[in-house]
PDB file of N, CA and C in Angstrom:
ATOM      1  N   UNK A   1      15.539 -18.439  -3.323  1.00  0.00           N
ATOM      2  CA  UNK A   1      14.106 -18.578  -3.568  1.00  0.00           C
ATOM      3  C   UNK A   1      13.360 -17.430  -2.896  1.00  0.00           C
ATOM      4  N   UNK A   2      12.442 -16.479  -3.348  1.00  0.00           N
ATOM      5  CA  UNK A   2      11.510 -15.402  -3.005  1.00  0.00           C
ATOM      6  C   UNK A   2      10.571 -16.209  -2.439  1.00  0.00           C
ATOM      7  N   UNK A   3       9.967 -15.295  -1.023  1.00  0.00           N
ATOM      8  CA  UNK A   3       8.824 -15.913  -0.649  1.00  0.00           C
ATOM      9  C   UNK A   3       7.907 -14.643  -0.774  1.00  0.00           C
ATOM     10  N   UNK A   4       7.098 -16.089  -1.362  1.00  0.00           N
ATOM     11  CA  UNK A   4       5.426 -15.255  -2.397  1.00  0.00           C
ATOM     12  C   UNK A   4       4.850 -14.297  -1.366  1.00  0.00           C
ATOM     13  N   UNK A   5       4.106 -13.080  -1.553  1.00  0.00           N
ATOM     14  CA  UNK A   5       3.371 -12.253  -0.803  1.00  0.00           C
ATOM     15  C   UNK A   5       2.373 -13.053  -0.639  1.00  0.00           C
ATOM     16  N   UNK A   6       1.689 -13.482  -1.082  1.00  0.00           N
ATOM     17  CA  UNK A   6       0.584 -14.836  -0.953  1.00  0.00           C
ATOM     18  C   UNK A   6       0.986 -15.688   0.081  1.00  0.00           C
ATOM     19  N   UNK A   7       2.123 -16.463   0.118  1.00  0.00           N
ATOM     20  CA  UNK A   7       2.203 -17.179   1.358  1.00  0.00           C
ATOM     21  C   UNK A   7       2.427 -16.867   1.981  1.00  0.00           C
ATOM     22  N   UNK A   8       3.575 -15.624   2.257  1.00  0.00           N
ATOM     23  CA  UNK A   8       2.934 -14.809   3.583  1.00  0.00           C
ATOM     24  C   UNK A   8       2.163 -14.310   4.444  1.00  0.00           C
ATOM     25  N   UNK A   9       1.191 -14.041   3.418  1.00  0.00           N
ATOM     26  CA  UNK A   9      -0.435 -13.705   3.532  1.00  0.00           C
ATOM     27  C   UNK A   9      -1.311 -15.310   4.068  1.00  0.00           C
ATOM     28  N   UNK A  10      -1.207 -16.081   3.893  1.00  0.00           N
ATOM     29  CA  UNK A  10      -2.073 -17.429   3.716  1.00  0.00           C
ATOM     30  C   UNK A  10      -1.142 -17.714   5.225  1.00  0.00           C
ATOM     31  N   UNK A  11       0.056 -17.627   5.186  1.00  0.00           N
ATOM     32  CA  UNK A  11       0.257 -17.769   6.742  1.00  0.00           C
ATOM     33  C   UNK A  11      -0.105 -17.214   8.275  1.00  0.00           C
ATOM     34  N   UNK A  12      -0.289 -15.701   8.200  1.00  0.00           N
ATOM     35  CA  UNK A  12      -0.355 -14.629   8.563  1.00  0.00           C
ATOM     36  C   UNK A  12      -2.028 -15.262   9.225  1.00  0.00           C
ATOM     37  N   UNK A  13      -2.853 -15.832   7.950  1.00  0.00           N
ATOM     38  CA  UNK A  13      -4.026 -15.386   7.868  1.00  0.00           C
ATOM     39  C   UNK A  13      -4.438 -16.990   9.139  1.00  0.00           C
ATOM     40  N   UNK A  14      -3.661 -18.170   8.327  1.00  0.00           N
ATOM     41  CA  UNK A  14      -4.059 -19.317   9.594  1.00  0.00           C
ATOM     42  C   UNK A  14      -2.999 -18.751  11.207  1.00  0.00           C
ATOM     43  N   UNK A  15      -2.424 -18.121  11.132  1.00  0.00           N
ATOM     44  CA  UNK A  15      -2.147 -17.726  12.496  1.00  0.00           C
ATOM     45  C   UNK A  15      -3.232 -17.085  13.135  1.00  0.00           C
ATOM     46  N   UNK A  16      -3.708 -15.846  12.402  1.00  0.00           N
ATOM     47  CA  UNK A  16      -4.614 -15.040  13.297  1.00  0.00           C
ATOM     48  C   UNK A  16      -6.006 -15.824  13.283  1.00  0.00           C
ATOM     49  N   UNK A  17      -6.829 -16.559  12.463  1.00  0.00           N
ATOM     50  CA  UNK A  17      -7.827 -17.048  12.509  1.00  0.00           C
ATOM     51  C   UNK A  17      -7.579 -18.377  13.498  1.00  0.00           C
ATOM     52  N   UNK A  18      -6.597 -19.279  13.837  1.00  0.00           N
ATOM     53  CA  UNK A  18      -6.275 -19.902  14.956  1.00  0.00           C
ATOM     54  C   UNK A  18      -6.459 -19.458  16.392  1.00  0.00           C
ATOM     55  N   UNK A  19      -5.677 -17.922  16.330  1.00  0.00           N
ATOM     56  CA  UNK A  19      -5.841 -17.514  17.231  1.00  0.00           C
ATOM     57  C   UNK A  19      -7.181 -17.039  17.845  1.00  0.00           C
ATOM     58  N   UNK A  20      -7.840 -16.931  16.714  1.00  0.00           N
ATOM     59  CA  UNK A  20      -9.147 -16.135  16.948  1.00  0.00           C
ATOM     60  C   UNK A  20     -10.259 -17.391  17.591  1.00  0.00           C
ATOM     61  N   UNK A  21      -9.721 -18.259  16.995  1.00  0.00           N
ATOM     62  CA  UNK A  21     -10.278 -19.724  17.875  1.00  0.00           C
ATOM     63  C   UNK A  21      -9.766 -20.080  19.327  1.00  0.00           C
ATOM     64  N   UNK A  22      -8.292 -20.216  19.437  1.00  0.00           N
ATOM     65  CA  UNK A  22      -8.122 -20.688  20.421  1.00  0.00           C
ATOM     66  C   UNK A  22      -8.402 -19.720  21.838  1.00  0.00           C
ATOM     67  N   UNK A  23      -8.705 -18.050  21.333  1.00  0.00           N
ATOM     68  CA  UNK A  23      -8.977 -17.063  22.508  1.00  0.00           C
ATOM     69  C   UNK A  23     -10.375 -17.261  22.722  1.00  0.00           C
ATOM     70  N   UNK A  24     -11.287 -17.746  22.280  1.00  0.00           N
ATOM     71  CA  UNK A  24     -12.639 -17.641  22.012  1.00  0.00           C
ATOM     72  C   UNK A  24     -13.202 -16.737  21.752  1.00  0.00           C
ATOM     73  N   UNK A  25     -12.345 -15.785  20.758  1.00  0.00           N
ATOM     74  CA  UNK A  25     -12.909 -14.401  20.326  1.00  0.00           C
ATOM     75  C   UNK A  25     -14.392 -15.003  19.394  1.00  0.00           C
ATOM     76  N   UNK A  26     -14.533 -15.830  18.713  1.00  0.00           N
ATOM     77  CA  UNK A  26     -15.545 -16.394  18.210  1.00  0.00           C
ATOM     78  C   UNK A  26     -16.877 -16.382  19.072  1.00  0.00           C
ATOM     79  N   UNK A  27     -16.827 -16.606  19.867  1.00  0.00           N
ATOM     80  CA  UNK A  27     -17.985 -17.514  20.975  1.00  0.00           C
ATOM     81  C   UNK A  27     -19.018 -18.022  20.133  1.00  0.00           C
ATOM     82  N   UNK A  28     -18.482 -18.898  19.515  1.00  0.00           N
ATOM     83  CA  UNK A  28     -19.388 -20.071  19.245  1.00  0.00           C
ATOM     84  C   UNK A  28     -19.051 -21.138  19.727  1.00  0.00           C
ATOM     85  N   UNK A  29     -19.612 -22.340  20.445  1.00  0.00           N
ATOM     86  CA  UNK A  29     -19.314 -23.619  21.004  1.00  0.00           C
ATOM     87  C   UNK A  29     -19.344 -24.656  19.840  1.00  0.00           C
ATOM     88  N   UNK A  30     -19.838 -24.423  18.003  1.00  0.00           N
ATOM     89  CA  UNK A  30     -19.681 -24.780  17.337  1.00  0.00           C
ATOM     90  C   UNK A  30     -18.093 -24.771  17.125  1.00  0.00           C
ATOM     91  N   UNK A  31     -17.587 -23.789  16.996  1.00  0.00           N
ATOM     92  CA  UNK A  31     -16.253 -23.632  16.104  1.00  0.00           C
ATOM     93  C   UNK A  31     -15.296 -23.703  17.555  1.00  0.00           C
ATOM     94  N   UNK A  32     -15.247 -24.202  18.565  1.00  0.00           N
ATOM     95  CA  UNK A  32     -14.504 -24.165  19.837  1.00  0.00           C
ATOM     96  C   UNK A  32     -13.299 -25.650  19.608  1.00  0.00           C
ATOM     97  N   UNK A  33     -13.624 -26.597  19.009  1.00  0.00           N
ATOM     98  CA  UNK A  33     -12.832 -27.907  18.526  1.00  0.00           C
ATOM     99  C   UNK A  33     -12.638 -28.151  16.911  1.00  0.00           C
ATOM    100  N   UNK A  34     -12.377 -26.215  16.572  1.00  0.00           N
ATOM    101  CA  UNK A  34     -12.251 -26.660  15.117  1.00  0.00           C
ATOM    102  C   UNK A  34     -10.701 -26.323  15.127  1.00  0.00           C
ATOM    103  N   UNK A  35      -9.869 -26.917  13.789  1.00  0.00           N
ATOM    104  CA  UNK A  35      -8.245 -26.408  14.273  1.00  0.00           C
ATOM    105  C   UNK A  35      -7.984 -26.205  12.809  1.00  0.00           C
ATOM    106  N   UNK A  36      -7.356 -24.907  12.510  1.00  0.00           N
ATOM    107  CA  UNK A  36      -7.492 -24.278  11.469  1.00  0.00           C
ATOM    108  C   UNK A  36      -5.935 -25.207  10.191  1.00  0.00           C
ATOM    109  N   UNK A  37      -5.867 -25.878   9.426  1.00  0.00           N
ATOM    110  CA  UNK A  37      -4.703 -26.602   9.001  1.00  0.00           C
ATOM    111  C   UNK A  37      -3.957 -26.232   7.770  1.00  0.00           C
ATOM    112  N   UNK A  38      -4.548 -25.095   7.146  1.00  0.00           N
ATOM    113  CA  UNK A  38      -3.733 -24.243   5.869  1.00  0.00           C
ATOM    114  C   UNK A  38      -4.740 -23.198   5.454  1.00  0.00           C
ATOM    115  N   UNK A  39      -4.079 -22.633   4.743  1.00  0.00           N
ATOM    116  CA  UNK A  39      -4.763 -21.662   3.584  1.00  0.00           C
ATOM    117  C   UNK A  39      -3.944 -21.271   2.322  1.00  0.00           C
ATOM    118  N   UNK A  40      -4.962 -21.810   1.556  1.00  0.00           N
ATOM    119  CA  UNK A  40      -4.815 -21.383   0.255  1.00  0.00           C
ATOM    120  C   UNK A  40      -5.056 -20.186  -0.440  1.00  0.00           C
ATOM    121  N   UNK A  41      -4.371 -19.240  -0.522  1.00  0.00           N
ATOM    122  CA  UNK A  41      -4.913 -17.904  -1.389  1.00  0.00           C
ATOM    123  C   UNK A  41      -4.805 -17.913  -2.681  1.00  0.00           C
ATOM    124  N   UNK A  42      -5.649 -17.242  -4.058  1.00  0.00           N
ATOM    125  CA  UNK A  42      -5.360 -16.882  -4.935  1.00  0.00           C
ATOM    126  C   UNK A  42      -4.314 -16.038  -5.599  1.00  0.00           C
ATOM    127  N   UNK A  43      -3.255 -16.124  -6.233  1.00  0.00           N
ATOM    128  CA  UNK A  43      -2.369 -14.854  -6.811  1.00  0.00           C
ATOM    129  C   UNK A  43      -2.772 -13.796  -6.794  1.00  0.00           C
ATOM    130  N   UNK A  44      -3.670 -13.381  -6.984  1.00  0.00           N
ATOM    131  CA  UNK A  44      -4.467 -11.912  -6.831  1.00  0.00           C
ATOM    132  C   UNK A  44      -4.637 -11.724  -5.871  1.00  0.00           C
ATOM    133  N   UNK A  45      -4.757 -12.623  -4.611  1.00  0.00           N
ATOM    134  CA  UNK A  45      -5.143 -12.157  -3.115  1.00  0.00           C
ATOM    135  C   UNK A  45      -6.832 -11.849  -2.549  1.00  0.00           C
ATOM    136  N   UNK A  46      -7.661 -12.234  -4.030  1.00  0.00           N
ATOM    137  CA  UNK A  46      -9.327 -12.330  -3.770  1.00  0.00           C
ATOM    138  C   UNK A  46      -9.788 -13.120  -3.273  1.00  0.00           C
ATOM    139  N   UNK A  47      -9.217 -14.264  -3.260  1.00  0.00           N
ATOM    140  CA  UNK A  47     -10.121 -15.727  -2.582  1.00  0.00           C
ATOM    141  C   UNK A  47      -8.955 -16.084  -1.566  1.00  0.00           C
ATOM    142  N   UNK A  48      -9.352 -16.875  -0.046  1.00  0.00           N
ATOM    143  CA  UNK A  48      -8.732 -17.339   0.594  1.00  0.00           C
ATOM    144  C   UNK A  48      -9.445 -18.434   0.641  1.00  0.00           C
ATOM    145  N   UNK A  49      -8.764 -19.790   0.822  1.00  0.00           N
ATOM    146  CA  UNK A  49      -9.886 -21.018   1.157  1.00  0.00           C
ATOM    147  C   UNK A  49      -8.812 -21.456   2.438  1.00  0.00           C
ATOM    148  N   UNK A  50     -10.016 -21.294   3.566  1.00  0.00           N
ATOM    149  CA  UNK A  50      -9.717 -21.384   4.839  1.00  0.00           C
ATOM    150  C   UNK A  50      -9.595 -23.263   5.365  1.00  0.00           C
ATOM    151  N   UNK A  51      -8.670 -24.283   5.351  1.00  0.00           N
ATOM    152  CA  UNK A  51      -8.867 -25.416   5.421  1.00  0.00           C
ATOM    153  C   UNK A  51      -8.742 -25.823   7.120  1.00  0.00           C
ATOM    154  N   UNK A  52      -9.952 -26.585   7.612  1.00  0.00           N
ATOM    155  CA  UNK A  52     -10.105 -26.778   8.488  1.00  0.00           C
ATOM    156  C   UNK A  52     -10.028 -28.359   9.049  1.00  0.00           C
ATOM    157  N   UNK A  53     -10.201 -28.828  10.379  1.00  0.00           N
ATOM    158  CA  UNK A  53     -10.335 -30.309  10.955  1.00  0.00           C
ATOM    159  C   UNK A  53     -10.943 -29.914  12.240  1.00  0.00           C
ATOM    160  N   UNK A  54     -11.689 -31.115  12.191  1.00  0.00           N
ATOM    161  CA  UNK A  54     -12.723 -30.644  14.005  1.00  0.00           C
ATOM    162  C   UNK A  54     -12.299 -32.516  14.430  1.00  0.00           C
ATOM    163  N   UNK A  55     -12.382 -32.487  15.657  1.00  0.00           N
ATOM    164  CA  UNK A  55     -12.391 -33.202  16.521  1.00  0.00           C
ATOM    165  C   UNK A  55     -13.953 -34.190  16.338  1.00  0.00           C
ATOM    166  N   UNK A  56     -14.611 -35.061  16.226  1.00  0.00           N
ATOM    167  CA  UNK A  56     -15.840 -35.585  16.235  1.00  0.00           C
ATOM    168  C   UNK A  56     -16.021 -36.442  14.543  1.00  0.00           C
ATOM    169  N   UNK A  57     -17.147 -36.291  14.465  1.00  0.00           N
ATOM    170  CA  UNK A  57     -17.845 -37.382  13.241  1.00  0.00           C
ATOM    171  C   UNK A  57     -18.579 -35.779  11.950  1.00  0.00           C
ATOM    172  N   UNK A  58     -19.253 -36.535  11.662  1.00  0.00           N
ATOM    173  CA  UNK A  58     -20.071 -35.761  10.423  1.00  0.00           C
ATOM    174  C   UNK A  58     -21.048 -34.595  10.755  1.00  0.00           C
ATOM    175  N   UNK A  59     -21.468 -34.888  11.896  1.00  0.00           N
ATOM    176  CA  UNK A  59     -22.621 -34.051  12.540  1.00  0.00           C
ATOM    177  C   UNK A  59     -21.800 -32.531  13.362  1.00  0.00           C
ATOM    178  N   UNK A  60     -20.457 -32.787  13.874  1.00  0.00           N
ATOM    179  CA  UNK A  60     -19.435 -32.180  14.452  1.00  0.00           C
ATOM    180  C   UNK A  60     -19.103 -31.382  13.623  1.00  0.00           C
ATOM    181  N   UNK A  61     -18.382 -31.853  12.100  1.00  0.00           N
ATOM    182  CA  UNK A  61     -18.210 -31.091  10.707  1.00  0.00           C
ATOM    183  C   UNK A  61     -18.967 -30.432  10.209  1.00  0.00           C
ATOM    184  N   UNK A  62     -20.358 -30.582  10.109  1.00  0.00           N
ATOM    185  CA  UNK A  62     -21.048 -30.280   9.657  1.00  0.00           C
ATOM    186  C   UNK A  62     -21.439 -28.721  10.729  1.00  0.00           C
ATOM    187  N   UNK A  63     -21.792 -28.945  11.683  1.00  0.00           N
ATOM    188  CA  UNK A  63     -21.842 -27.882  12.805  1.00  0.00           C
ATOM    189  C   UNK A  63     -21.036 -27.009  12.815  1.00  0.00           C
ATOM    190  N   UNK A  64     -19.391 -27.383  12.689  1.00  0.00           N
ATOM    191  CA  UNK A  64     -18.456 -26.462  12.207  1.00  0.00           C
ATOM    192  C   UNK A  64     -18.380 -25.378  11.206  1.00  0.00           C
ATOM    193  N   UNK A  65     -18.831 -26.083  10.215  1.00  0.00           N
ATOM    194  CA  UNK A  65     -18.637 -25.363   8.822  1.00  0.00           C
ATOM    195  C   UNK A  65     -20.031 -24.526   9.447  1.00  0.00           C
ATOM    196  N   UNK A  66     -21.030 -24.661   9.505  1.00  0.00           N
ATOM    197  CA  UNK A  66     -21.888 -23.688   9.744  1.00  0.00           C
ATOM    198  C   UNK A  66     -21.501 -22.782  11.023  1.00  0.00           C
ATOM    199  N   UNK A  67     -20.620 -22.776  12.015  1.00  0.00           N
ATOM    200  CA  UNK A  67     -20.415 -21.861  12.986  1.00  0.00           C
ATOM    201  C   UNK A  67     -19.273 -20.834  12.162  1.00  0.00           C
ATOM    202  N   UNK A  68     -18.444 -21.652  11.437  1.00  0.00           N
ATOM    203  CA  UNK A  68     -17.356 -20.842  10.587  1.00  0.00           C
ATOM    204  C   UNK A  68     -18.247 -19.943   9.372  1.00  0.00           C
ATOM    205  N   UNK A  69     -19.076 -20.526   8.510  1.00  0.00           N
ATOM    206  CA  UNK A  69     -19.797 -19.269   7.796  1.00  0.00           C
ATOM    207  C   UNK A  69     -20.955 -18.636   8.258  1.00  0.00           C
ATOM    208  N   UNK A  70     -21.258 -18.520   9.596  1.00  0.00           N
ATOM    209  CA  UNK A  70     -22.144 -17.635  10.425  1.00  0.00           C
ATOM    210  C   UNK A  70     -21.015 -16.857  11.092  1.00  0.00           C
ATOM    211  N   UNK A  71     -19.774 -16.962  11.455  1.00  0.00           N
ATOM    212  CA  UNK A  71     -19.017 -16.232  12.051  1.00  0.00           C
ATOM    213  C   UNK A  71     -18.082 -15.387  10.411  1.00  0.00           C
ATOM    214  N   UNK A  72     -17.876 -15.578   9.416  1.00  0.00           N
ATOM    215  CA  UNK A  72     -17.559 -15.130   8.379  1.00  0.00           C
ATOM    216  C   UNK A  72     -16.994 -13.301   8.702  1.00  0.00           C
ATOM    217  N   UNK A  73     -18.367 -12.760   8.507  1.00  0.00           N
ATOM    218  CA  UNK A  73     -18.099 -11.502   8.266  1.00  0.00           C
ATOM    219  C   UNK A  73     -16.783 -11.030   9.482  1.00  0.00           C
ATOM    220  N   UNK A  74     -17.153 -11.164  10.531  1.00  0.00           N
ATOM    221  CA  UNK A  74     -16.821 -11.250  12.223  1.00  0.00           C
ATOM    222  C   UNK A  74     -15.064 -11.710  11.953  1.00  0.00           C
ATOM    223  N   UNK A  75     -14.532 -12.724  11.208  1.00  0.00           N
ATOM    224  CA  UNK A  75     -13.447 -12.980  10.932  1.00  0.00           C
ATOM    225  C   UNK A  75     -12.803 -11.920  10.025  1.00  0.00           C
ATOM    226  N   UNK A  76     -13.448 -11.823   8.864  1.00  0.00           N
ATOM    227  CA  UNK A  76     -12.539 -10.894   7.624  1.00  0.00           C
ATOM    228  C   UNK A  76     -12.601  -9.733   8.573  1.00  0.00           C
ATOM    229  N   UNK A  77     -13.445  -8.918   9.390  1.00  0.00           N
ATOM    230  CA  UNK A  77     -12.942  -7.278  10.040  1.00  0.00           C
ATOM    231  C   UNK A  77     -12.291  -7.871  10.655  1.00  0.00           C
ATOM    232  N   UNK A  78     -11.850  -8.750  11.867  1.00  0.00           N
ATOM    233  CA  UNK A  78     -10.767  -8.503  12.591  1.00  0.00           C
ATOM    234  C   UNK A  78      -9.411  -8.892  11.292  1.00  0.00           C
ATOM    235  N   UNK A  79      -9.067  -9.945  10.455  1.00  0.00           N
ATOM    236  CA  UNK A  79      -8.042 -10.196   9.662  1.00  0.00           C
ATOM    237  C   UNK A  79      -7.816  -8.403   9.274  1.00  0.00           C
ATOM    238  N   UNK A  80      -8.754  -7.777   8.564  1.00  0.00           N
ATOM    239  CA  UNK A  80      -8.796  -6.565   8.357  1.00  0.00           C
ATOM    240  C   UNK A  80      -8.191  -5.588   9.383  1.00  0.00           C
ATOM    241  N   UNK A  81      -8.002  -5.927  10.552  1.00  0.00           N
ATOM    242  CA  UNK A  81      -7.601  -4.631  11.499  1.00  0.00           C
ATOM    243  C   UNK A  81      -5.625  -5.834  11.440  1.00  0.00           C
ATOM    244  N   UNK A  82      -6.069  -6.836  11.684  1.00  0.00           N
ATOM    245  CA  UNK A  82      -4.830  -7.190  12.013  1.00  0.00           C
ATOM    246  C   UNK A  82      -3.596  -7.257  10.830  1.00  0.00           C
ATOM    247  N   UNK A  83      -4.199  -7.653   9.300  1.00  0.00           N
ATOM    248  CA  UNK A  83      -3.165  -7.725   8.730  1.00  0.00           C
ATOM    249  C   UNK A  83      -2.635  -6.405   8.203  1.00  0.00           C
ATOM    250  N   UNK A  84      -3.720  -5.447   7.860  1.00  0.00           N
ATOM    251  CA  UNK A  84      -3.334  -4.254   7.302  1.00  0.00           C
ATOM    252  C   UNK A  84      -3.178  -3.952   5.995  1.00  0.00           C
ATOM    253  N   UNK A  85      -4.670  -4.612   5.406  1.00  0.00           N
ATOM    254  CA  UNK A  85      -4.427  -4.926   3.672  1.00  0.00           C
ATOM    255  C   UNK A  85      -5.527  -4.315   3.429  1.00  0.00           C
ATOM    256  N   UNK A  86      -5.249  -3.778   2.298  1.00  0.00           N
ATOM    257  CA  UNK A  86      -6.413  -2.569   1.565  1.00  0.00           C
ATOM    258  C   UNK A  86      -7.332  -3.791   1.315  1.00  0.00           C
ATOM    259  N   UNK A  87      -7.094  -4.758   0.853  1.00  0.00           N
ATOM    260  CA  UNK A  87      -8.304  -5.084   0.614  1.00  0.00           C
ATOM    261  C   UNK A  87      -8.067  -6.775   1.062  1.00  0.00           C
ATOM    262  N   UNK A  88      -9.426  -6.899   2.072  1.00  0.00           N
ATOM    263  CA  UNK A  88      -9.093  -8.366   2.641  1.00  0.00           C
ATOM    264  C   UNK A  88      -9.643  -9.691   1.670  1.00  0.00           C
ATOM    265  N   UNK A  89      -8.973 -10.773   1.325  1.00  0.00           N
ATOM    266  CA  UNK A  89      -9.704 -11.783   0.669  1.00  0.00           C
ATOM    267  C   UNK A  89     -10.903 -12.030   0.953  1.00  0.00           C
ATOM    268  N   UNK A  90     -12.147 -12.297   0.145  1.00  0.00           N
ATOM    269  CA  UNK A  90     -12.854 -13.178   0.323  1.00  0.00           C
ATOM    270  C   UNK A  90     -12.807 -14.885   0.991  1.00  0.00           C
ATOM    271  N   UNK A  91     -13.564 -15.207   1.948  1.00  0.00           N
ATOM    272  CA  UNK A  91     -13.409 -16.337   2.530  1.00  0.00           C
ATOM    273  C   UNK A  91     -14.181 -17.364   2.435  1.00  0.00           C
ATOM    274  N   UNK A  92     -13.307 -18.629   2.244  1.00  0.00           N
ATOM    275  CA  UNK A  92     -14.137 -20.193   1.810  1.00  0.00           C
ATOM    276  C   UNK A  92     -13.721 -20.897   2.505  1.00  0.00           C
ATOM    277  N   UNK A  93     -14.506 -21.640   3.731  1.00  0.00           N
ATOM    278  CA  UNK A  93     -14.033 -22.530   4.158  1.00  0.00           C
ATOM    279  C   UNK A  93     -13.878 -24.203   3.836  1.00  0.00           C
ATOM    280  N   UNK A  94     -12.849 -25.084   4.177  1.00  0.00           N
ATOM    281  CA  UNK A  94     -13.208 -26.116   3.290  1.00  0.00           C
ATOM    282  C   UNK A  94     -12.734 -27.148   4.403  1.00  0.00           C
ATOM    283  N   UNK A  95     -13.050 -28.164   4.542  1.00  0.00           N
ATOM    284  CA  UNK A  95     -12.954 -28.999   5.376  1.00  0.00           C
ATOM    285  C   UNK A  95     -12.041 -30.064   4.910  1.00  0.00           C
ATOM    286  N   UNK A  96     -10.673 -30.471   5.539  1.00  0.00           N
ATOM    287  CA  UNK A  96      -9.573 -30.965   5.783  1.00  0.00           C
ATOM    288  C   UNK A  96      -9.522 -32.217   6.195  1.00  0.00           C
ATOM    289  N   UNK A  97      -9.320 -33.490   5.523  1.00  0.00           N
ATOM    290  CA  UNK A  97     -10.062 -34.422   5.090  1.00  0.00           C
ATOM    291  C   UNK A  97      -8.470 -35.556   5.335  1.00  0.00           C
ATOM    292  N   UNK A  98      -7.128 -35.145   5.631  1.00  0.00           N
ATOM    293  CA  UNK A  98      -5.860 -35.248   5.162  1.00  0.00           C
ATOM    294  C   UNK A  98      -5.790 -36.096   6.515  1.00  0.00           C
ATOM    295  N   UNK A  99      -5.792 -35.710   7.539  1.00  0.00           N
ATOM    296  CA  UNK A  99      -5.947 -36.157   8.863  1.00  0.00           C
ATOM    297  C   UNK A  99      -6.452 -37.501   9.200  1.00  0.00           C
ATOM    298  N   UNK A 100      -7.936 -37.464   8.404  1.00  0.00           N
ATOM    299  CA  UNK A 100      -8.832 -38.496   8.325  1.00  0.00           C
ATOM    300  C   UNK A 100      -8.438 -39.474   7.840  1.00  0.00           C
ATOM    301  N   UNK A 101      -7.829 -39.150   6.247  1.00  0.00           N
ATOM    302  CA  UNK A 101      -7.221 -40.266   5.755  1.00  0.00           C
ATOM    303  C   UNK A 101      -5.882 -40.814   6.283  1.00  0.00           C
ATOM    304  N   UNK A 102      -5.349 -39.847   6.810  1.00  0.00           N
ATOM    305  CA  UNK A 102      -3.955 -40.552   7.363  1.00  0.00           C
ATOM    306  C   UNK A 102      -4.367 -41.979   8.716  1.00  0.00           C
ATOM    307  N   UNK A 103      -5.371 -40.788   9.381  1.00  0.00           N
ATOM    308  CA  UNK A 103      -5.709 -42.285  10.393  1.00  0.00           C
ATOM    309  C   UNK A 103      -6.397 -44.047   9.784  1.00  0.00           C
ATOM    310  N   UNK A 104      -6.889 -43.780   8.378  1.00  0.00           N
ATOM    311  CA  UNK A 104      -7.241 -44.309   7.789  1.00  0.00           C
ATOM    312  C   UNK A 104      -5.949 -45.430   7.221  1.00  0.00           C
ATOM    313  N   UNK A 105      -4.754 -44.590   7.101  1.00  0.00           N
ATOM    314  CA  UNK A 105      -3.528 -45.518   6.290  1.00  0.00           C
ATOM    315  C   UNK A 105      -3.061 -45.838   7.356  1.00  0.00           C
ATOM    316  N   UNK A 106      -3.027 -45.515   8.405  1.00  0.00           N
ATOM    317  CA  UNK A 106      -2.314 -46.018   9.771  1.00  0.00           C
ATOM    318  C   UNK A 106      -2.918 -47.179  10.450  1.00  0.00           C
ATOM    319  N   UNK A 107      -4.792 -47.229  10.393  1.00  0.00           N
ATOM    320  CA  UNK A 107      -5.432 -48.260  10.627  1.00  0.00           C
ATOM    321  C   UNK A 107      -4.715 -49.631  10.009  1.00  0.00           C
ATOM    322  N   UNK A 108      -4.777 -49.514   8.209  1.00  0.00           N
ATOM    323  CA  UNK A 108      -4.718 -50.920   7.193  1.00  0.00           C
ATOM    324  C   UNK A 108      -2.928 -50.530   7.631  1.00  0.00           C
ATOM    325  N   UNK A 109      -1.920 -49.914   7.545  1.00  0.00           N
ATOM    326  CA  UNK A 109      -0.948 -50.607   7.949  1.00  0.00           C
ATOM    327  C   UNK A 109      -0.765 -51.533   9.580  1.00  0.00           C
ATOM    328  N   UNK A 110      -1.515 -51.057  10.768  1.00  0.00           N
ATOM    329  CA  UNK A 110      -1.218 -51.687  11.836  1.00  0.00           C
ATOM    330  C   UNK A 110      -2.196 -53.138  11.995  1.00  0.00           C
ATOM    331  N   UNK A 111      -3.125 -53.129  10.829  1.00  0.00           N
ATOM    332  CA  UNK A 111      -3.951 -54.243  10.231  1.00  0.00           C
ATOM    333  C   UNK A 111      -2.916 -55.385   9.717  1.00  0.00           C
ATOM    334  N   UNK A 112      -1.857 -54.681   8.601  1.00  0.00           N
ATOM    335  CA  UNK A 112      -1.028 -55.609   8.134  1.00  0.00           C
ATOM    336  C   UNK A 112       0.014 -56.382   8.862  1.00  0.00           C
ATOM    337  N   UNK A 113       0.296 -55.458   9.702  1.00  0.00           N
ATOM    338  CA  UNK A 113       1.728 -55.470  10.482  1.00  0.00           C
ATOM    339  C   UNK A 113       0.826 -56.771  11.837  1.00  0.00           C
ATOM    340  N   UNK A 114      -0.183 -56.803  11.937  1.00  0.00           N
ATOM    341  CA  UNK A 114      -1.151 -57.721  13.161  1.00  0.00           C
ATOM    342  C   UNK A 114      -0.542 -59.188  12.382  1.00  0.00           C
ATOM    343  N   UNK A 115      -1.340 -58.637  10.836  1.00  0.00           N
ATOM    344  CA  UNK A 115      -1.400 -59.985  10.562  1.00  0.00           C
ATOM    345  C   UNK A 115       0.041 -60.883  10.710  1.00  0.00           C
ATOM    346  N   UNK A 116       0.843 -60.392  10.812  1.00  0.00           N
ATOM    347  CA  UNK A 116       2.546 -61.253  10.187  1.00  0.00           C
ATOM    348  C   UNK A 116       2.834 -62.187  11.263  1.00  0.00           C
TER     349      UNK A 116
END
């Protein structure tokens, strides 16, 4: 099996944008409890959709996504120095929802498992 230049790339890209969180190269106290959980790139390599999870409620998410597209430009130049690609994807962030629901199926099973 070949591995896609794309997922190399989409890997590459949640490593360094992780990292770029967990050093606080960001300095935003918005995006400080956000944790970066995949990326999706396009075959062409134009769109990246950056998938994220924060720690907190709606107001937390919501704060996030706005520290992540106020920090935008600030991300693609450093991806730009680090990956070494003529031309860096465009970036979408999208909020990671997978987490949520899992604690959600873990709730109604330890619900079921009470009841027996």
């Amino acid at each position: 099996m070949t591995y896609k230049r794309s997922q190399r790339i989409s890997d590459e890209i949640v490593k360094e944008v992780s990292e770029m969180i967990v050093r606080s190269e960001l300095r935003d106290p918005r995006i400080s409890s956000v944790f970066i959980t995949g990326v999706k790139i396009t075959e062409n390599l134009s769109l990246a959709e950056i998938f994220f999870t924060v720690l907190g409620g709606e107001a937390e998410r919501s704060d996030a996504l706005e520290g992540l597209l106020h920090a935008k430009g600030f991300i693609r130049s450093k991806l730009a120095k680090r990956l070494r690609m003529r031309k860096i994807p465009d970036i979408k962030f999208s909020y990671d929802s997978a987490l949520e629901k899992g604690y959600k199926v873990d709730e109604i099973l330890r619900g079921i498992a009470g009841e027996k």
